[in-house]
Protein backbone atom coordinates (compact mmCIF):
# COMPACT_ATOMS: atom_id res chain seq x y z
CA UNK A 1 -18.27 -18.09 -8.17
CA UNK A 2 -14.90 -16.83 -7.68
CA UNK A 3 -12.74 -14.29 -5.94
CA UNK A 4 -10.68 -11.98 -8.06
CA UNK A 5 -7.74 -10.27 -7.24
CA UNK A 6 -6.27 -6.81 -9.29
CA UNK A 7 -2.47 -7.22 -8.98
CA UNK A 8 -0.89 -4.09 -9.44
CA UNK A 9 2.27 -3.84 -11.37
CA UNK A 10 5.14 -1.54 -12.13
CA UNK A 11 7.87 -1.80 -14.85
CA UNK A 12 7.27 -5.05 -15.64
CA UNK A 13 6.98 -6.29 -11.87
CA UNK A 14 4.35 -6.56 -9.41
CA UNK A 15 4.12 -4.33 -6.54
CA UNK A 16 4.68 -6.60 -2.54
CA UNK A 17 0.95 -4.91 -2.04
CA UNK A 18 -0.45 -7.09 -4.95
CA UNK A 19 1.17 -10.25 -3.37
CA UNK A 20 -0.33 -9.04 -0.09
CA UNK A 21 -3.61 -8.65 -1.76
CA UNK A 22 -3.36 -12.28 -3.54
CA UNK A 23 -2.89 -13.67 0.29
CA UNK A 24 -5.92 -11.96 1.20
CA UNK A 25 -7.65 -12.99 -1.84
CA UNK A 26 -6.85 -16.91 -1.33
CA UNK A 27 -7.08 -17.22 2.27
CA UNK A 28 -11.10 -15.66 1.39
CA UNK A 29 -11.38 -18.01 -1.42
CA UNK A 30 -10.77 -20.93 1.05
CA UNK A 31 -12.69 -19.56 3.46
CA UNK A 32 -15.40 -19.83 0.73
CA UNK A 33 -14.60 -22.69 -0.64
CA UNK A 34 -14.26 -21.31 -4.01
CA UNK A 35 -11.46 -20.41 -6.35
CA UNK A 36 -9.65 -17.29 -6.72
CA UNK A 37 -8.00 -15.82 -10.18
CA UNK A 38 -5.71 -12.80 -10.46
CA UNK A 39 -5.85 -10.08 -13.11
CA UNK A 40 -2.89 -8.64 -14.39
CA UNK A 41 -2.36 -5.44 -17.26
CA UNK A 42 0.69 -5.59 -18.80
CA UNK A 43 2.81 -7.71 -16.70
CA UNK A 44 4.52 -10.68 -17.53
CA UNK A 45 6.13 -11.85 -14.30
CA UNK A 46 2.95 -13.81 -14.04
CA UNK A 47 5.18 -17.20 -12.65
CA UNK A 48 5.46 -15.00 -9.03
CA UNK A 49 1.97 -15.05 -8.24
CA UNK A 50 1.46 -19.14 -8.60
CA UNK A 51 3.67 -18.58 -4.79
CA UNK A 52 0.42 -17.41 -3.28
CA UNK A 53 -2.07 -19.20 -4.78
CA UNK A 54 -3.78 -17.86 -7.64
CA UNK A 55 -5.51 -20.88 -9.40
CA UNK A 56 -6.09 -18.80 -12.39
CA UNK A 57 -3.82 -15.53 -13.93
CA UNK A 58 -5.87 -13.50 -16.40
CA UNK A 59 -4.07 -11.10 -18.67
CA UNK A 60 -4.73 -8.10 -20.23
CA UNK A 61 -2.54 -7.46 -23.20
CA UNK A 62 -2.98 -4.11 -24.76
CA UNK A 63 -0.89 -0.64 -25.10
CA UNK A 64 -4.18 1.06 -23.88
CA UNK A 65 -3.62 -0.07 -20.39
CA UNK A 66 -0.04 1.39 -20.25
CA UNK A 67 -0.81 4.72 -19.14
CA UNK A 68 -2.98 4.75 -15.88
CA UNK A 69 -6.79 5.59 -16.16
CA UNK A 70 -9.06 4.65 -13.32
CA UNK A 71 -11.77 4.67 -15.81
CA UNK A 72 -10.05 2.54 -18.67
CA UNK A 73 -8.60 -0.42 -15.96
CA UNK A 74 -12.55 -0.17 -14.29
CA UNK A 75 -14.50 -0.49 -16.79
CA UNK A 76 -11.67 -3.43 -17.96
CA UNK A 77 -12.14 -5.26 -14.32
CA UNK A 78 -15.97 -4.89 -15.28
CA UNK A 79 -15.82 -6.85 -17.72
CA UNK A 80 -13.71 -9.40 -16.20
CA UNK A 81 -15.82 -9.53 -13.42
CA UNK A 82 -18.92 -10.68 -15.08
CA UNK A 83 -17.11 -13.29 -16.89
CA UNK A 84 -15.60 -15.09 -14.01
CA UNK A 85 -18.76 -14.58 -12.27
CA UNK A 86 -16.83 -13.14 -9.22
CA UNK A 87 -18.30 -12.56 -5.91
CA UNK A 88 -15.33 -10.71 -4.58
CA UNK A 89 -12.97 -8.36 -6.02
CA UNK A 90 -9.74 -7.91 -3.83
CA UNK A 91 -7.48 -4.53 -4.08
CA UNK A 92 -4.34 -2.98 -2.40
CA UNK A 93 -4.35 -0.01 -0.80
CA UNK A 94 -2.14 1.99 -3.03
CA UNK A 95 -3.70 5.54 -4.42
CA UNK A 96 -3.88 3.80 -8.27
CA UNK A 97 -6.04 0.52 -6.31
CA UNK A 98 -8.31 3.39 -4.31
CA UNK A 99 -9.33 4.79 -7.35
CA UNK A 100 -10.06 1.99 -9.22
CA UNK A 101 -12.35 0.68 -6.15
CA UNK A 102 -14.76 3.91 -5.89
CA UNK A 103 -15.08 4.04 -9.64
CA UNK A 104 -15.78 -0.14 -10.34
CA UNK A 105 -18.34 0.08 -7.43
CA UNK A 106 -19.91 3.05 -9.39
CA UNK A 107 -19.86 0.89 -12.69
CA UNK A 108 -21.14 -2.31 -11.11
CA UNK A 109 -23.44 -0.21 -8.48
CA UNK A 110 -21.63 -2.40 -5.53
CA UNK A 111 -20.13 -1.86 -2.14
CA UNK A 112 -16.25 -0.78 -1.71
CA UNK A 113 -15.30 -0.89 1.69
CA UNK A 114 -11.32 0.34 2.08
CA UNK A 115 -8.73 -0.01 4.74
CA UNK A 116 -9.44 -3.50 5.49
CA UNK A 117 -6.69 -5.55 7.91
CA UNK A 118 -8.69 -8.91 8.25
CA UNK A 119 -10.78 -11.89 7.00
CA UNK A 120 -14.09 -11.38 7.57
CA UNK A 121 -15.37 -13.57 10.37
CA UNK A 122 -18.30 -15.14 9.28
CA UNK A 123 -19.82 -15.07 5.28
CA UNK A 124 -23.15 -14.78 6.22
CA UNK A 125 -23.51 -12.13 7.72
CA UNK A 126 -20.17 -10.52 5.78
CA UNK A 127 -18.68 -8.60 8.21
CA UNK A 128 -14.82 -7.29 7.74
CA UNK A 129 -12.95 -5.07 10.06
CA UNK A 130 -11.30 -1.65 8.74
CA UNK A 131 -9.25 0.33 10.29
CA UNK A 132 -10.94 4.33 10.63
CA UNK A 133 -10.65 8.13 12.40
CA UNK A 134 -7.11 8.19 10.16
CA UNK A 135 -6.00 4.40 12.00
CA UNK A 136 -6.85 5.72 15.62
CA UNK A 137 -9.89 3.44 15.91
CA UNK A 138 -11.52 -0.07 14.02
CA UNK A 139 -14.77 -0.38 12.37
CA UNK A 140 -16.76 -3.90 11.77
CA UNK A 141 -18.13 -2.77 8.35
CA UNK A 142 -21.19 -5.74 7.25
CA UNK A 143 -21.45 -5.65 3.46
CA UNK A 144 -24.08 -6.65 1.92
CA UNK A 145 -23.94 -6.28 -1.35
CA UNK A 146 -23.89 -9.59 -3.70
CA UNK A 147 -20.87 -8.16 -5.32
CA UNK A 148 -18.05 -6.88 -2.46
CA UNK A 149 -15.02 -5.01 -3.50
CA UNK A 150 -12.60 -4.75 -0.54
CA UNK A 151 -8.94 -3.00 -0.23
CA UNK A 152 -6.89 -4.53 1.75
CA UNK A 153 -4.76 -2.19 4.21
CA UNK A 154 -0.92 -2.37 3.57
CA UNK A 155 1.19 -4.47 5.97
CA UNK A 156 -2.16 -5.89 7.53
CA UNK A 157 -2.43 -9.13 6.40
CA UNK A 158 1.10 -10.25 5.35
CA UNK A 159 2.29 -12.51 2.35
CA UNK A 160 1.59 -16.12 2.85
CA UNK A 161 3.24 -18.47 0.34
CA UNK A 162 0.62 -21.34 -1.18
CA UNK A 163 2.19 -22.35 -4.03
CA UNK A 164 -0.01 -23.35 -6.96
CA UNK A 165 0.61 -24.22 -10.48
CA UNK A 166 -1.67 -21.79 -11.86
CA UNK A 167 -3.59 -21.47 -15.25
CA UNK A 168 -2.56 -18.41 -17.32
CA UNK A 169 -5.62 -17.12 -19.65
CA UNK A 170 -5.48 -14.18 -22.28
CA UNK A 171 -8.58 -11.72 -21.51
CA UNK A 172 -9.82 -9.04 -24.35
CA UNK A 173 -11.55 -6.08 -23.03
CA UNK A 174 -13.77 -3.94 -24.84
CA UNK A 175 -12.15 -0.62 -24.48
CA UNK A 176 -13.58 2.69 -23.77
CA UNK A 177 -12.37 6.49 -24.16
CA UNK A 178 -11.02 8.38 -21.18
CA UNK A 179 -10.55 12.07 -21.02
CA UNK A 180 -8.18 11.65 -17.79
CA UNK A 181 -4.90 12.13 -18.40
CA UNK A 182 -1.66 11.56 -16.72
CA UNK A 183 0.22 15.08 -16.93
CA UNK A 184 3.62 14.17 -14.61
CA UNK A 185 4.60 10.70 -13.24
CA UNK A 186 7.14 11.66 -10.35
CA UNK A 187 9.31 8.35 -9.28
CA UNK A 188 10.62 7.22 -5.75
CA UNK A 189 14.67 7.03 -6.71
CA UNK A 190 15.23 4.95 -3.61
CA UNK A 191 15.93 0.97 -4.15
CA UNK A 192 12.49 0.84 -1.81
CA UNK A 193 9.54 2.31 -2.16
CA UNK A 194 7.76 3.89 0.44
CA UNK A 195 4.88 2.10 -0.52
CA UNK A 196 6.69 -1.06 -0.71
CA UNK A 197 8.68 -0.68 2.60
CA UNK A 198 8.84 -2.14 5.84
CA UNK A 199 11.17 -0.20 7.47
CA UNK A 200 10.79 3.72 6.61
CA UNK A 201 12.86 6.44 8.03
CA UNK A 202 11.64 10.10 7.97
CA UNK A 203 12.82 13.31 8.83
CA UNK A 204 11.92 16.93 9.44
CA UNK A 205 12.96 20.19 9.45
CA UNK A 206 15.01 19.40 12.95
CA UNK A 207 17.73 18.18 10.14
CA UNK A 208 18.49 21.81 9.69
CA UNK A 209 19.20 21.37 6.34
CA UNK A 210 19.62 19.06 2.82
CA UNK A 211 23.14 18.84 3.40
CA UNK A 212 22.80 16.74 6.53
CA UNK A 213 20.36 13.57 4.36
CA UNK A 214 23.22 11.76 3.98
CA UNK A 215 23.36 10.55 7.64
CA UNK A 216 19.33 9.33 7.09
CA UNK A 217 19.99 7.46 3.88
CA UNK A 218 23.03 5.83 5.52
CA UNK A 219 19.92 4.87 8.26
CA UNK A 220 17.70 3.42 5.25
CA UNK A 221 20.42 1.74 3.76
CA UNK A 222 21.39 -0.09 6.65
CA UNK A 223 17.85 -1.15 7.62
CA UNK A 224 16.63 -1.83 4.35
CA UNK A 225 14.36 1.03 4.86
CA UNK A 226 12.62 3.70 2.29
CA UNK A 227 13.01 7.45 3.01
CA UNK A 228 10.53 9.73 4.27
CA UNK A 229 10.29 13.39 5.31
CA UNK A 230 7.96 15.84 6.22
CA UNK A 231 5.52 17.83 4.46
CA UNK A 232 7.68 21.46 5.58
CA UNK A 233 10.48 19.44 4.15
CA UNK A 234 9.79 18.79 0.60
CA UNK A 235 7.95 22.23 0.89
CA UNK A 236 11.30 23.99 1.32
CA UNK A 237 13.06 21.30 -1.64
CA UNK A 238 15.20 19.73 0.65
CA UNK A 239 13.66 16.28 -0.39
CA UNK A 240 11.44 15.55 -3.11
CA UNK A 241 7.83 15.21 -3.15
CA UNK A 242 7.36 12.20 -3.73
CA UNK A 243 9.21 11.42 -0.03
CA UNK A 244 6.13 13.29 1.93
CA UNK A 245 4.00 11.46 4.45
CA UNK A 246 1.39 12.52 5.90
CA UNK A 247 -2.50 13.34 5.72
CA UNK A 248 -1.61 15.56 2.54
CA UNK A 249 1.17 13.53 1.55
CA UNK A 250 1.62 9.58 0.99
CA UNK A 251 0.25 7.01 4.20
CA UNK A 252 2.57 4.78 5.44
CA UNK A 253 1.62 1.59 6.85
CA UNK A 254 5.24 0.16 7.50
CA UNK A 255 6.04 -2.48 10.32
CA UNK A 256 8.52 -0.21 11.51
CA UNK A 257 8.26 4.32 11.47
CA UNK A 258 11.61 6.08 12.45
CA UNK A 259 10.65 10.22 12.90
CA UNK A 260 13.81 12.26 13.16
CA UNK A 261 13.73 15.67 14.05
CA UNK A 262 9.64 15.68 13.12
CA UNK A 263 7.61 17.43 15.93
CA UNK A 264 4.62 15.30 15.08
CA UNK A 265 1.86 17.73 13.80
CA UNK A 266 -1.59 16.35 13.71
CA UNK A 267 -1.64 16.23 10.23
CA UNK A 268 1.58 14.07 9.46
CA UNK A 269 0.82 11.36 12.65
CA UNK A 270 -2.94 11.14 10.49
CA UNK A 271 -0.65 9.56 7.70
CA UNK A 272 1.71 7.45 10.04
CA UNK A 273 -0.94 6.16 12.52
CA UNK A 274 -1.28 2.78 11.01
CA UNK A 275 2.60 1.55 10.68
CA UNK A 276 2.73 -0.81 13.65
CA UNK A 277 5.78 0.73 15.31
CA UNK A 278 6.87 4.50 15.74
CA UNK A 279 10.01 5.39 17.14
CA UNK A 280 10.56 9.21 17.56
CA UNK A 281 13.93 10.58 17.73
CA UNK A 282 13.64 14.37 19.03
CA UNK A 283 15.70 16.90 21.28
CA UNK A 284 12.55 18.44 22.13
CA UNK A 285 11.29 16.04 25.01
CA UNK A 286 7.46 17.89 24.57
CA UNK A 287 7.32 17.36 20.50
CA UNK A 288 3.60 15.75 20.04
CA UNK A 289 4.99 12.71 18.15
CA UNK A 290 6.39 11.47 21.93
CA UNK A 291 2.59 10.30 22.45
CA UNK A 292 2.04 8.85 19.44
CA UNK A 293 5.34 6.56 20.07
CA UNK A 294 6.02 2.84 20.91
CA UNK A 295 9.80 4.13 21.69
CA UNK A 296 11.09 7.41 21.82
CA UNK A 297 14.88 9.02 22.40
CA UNK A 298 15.14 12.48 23.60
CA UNK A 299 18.45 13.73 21.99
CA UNK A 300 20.51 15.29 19.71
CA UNK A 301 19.95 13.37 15.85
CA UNK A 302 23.13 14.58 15.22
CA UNK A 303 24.18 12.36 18.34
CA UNK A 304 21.71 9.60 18.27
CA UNK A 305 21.63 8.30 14.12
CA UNK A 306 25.37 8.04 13.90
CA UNK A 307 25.62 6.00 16.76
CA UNK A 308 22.52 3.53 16.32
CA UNK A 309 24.07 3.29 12.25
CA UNK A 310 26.91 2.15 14.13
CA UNK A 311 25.58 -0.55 16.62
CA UNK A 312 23.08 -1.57 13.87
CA UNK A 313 26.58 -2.25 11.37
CA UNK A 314 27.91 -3.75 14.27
CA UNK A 315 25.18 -6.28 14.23
């Protein structure tokens, strides 16, 4: 018996969700008593993960895998799932991990249970809690599968180091044909990701205009932050797509949320709800996002961001 762990990678490097999801996937293995092994496709920064505790890193070698495919990397983790005999299978919460979780509990006709921001509290019965309603409410979700597949919710659990001089193993998969097919791959330019991020600062159509992103990035830069923006806003091409939060757009789960000039629409605090702070910058002192907020400033953001750049350089 063993707990696996799918570490996703990018370029070469792994993601801070798959380290997140490593954490998860050796404080479990403890809490078993068993061992846990990671999975990797493609990636040969494998030295990173003995930080957090892998005891084994399998790898899966093969220009198949280089192009995503839910199907492909599922039926892939399949296989590597009956051969370490695995009782769990541990994923991020990224859209790439989300997929690969409904479709491998299809293949291995087992539960997936997403969303999840803790250890389970007991193993028999298995109980984990989830976060649901779009993050305005918690679920205790008992699987009972003998196989559980579990995504673990970003910024939930954290990145404990545990370093362990782990085994590195070759795995070869029996491929199969997929008729998905990747048509665009739009990239995140920023030096963080918004999926990567704790800090991200977002804006809205209160910015008036493209012209006036340069004060936000100067934000982000100083905070270490990834940029965000509306779903009006990349709508109009003031900021790419790729920036969007929201229901419709990309969830954020950072530590920290900074909304500028975003009213707070039902559909973009649906995609926000589960980053642990909000701060809402906003002339309009009735704007919806003001009850959604741990802080909010009522002011001009023409006013307030060059003068909290300031005190935060000043720091």
């Amino acid at each position: 018996m063993a707990v696996l762990v799918y570490l996703e990678s990018e370029d070469n490097k792994f993601k801070k969700t798959a380290y997140e999801a490593l954490s998860y996937g050796k404080a479990l293995a403890d809490k078993m008593n068993v061992k846990v092994s990671g999975v990797v496709f493609n990636c040969t920064d494998s030295d990173s993960l003995k930080k957090y505790g892998a005891d084994k890193i399998i790898t899966i070698n093969d220009t198949d895998f280089e192009e995503f495919s839910s199907k492909k990397y599922s039926h892939a983790l399949s296989q590597v799932i009956k051969s370490e005999n695995s009782s769990d299978v541990i994923l991020s919460s990224s859209a790439n991990s989300k997929f690969i979780g409904a479709h491998l509990s299809g293949i291995m006709d087992t539960s997936f249970v997403s969303n999840v921001i803790d250890l389970p509290e007991s193993i028999n019965p298995f109980v984990v809690k989830r976060t649901c309603f779009t993050n305005k409410a918690f679920s205790s979700t008992e699987m009972i599968s003998d196989l559980r597949i579990i995504g673990v919710s970003s910024n939930s659990f954290g990145l404990i180091e545990n370093m362990n001089d782990a085994s590195v193993e070759t795995f070869n998969v029996e491929k199969v044909e997929s008729n998905q097919r990747i048509l665009k791959i739009e990239k995140e330019t920023g030096s963080v990701t918004i999926a990567d991020a704790d800090v991200v600062v977002s804006a809205g159509r209160g910015l008036k205009g493209p012209e006036n992103w340069e004060m936000i990035e100067t934000l982000a830069d100083t905070l270490g932050a990834a940029t965000a923006c509306s779903k009006p806003v990349s709508d109009m091409g003031w900021r790419p797509h790729s920036e969007h939060v929201g229901q419709t757009g990309k969830p954020v789960s950072s530590n920290l949320y900074i909304a500028i000039g975003i009213s707070g629409a039902i559909q973009h605090l649906a995609g926000i709800n589960s980053s642990k702070v909000k701060v809402v910058i906003n002339n309009d002192p009735e704007a919806p996002f003001f009850k959604a907020a741990d802080y909010g400033v009522v002011g001009d953001a023409f006013e307030v961001v060059p003068a909290l750049i300031e005190k935060l350089k000043a720091r």
